[in-house]
Protein backbone atom coordinates (compact mmCIF):
# COMPACT_ATOMS: atom_id res chain seq x y z
CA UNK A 1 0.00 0.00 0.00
CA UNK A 2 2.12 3.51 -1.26
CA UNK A 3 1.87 6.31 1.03
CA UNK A 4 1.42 3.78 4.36
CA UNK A 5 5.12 2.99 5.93
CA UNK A 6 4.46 4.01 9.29
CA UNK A 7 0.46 3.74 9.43
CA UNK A 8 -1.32 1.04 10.63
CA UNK A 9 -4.30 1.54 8.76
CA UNK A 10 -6.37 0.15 11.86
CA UNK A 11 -5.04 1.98 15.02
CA UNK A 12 -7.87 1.91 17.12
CA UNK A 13 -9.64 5.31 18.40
CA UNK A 14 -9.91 4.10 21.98
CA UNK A 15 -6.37 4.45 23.83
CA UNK A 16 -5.52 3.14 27.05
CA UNK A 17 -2.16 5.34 27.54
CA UNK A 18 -1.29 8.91 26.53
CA UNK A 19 1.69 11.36 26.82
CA UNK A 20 2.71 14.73 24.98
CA UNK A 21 6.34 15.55 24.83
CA UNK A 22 7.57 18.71 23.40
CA UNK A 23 11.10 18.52 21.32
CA UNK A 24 14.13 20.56 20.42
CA UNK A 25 14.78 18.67 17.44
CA UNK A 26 13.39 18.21 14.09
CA UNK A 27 10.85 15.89 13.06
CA UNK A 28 13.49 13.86 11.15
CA UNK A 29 16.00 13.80 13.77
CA UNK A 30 13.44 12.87 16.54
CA UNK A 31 12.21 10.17 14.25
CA UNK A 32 15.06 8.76 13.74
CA UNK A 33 16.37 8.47 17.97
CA UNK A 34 12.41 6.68 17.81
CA UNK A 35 13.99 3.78 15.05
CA UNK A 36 17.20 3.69 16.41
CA UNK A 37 15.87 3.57 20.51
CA UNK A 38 12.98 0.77 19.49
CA UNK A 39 15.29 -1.39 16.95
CA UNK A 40 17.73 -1.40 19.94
CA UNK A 41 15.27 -2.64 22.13
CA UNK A 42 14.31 -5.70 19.99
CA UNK A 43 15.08 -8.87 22.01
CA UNK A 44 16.73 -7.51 24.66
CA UNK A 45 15.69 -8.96 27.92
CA UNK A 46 15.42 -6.60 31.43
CA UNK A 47 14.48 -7.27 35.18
CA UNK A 48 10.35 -6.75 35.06
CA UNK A 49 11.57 -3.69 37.86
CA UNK A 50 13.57 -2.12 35.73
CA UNK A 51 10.08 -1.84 33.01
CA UNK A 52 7.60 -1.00 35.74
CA UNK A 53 6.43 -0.01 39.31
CA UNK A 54 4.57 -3.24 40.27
CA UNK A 55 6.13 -6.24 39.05
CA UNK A 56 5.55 -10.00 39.74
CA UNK A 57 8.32 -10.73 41.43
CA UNK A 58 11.76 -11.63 39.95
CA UNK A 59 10.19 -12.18 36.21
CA UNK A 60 12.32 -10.94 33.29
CA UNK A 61 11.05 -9.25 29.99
CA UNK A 62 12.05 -9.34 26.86
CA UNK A 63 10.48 -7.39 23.81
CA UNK A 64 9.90 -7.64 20.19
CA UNK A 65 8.67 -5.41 17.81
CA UNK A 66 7.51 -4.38 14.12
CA UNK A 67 6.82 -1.26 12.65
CA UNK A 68 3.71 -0.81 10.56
CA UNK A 69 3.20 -0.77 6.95
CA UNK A 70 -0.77 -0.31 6.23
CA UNK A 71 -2.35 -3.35 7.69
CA UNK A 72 0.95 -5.60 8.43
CA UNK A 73 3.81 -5.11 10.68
CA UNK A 74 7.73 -5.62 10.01
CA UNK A 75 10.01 -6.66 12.67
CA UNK A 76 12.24 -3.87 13.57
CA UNK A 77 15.49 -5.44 12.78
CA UNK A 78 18.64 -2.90 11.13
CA UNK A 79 16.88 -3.63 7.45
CA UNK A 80 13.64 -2.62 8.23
CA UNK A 81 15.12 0.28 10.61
CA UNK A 82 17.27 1.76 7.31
CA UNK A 83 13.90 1.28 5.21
CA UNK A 84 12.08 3.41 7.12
CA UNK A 85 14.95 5.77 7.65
CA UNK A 86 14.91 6.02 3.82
CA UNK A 87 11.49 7.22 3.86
CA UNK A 88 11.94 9.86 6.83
CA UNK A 89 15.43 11.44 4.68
CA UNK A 90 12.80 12.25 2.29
CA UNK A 91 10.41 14.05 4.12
CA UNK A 92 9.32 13.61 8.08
CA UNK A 93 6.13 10.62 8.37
CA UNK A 94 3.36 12.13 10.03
CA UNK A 95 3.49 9.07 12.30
CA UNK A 96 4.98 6.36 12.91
CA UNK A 97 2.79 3.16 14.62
CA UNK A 98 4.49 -0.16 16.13
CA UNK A 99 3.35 -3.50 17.01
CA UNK A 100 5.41 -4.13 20.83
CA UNK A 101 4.93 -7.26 22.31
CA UNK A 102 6.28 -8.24 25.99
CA UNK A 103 7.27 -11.24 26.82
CA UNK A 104 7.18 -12.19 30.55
CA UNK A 105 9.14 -15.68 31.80
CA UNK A 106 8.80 -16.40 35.21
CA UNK A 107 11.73 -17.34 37.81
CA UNK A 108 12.66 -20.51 39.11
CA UNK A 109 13.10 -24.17 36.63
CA UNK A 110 15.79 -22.11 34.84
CA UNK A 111 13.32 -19.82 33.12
CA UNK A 112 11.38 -22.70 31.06
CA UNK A 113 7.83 -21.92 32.78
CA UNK A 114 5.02 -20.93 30.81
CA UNK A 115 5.99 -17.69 29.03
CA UNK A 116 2.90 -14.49 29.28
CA UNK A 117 2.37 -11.88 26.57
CA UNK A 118 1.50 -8.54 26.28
CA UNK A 119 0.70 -7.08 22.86
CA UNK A 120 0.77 -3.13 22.53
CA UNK A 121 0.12 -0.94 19.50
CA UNK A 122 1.78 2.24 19.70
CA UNK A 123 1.83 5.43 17.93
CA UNK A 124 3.63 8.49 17.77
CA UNK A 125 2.06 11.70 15.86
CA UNK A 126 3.96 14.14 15.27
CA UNK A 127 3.46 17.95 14.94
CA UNK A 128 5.23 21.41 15.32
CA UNK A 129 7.85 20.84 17.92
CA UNK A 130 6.22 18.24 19.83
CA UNK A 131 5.00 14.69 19.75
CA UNK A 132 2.23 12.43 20.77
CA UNK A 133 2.52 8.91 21.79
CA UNK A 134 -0.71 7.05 21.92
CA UNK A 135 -0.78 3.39 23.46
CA UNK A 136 -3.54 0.56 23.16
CA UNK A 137 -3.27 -2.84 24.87
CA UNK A 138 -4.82 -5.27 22.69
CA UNK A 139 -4.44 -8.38 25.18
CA UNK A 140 -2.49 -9.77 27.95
CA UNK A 141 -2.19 -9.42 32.12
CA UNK A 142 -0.69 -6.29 31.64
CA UNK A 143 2.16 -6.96 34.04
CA UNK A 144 3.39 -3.65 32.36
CA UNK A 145 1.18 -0.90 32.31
CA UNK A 146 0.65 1.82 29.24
CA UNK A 147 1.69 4.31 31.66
CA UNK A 148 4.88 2.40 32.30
CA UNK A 149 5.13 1.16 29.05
CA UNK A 150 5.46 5.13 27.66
CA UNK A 151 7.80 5.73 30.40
CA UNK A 152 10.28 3.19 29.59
CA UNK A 153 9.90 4.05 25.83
CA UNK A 154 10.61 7.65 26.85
CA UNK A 155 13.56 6.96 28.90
CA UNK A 156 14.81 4.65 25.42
CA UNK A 157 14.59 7.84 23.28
CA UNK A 158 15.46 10.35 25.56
CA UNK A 159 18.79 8.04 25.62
CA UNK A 160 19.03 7.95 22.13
CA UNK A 161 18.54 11.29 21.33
CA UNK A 162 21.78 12.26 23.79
CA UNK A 163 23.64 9.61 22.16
CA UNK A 164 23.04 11.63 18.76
CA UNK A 165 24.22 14.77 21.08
CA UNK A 166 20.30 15.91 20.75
CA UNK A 167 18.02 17.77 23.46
CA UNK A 168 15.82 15.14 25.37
CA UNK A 169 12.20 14.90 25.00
CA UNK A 170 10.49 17.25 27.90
CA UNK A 171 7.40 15.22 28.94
CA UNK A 172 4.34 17.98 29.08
CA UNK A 173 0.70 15.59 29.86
CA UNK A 174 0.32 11.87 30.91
CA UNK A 175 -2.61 9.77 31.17
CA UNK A 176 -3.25 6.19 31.19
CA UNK A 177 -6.19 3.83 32.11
């Protein structure tokens, strides 16, 4: 579908998390820390504490996930990353919308016990020095909340926007169900 890398044509209107962030830098630039901080996070695994406030205790997380491309999703590896960095070098996307899915293991019998998922659709919309990031939870126990959820993707931009010697986001409104 032309015109749709970075849409996913059915983003639902109802929204269980939402934050507005103003930023220093350009649409392009900012869009790019967003690739760069969410292709990073592909696969790696963290302490559940280090995601959110109340987590089971001593479960790990790992997370995968695909940016959209009208009605399917691509796994954010480096290929799909440069794609879509190809697009933004030609003019800023007016959003960009991600598939994230968490996936809990719990401790003890050396991680093998029945593995949890969350599945998140996420969106960021950008305008005039600022951006929007819009979260629905389409399923799961929600051992990481859309409120926590945005904060850890903050923190994972904010971090790559220093590493590109850019100003960090400056979080303005949060709300989340």
């Amino acid at each position: 579908m032309a015109g749709s890398l970075g849409r996913f044509e059915g983003f639902p209107r109802a929204i269980h998390g939402l934050a507005r962030f103003t930023s220093q830098s350009s649409e392009g630039d900012l869009q790019r820390a967003i690739l760069e901080a969410l292709r990073r996070l592909n696969g790696e695994t963290h302490r559940l504490e280090e995601v959110t406030v109340f987590p089971p205790s001593g479960h790990r997380v790992n997370f995968e996930l695909g940016v959209a491309d009208g009605n399917t999703f691509s796994f954010l590896d480096s290929q799909e990353a440069a794609r879509v960095q190809g697009a933004v070098a030609v003019g800023p996307l007016p959003v960009l919308d991600f598939l994230c899915v968490a996936c809990y293991r719990p401790p003890g019998r050396g991680g093998r016990g029945a593995p949890r998922f969350d599945y998140y659709l996420l969106r960021f919309a950008f305008q005039e020095a600022a951006v929007e990031l819009r979260v629905f939870h389409e399923r799961g126990p929600r051992h990481v909340s859309p409120g926590d959820l945005i904060l850890f993707v903050e923190r994972r931009v904010n971090e790559a926007l220093l590493r590109n010697r850019l100003r960090p986001l400056t979080p303005e409104h949060l709300e989340a169900l």
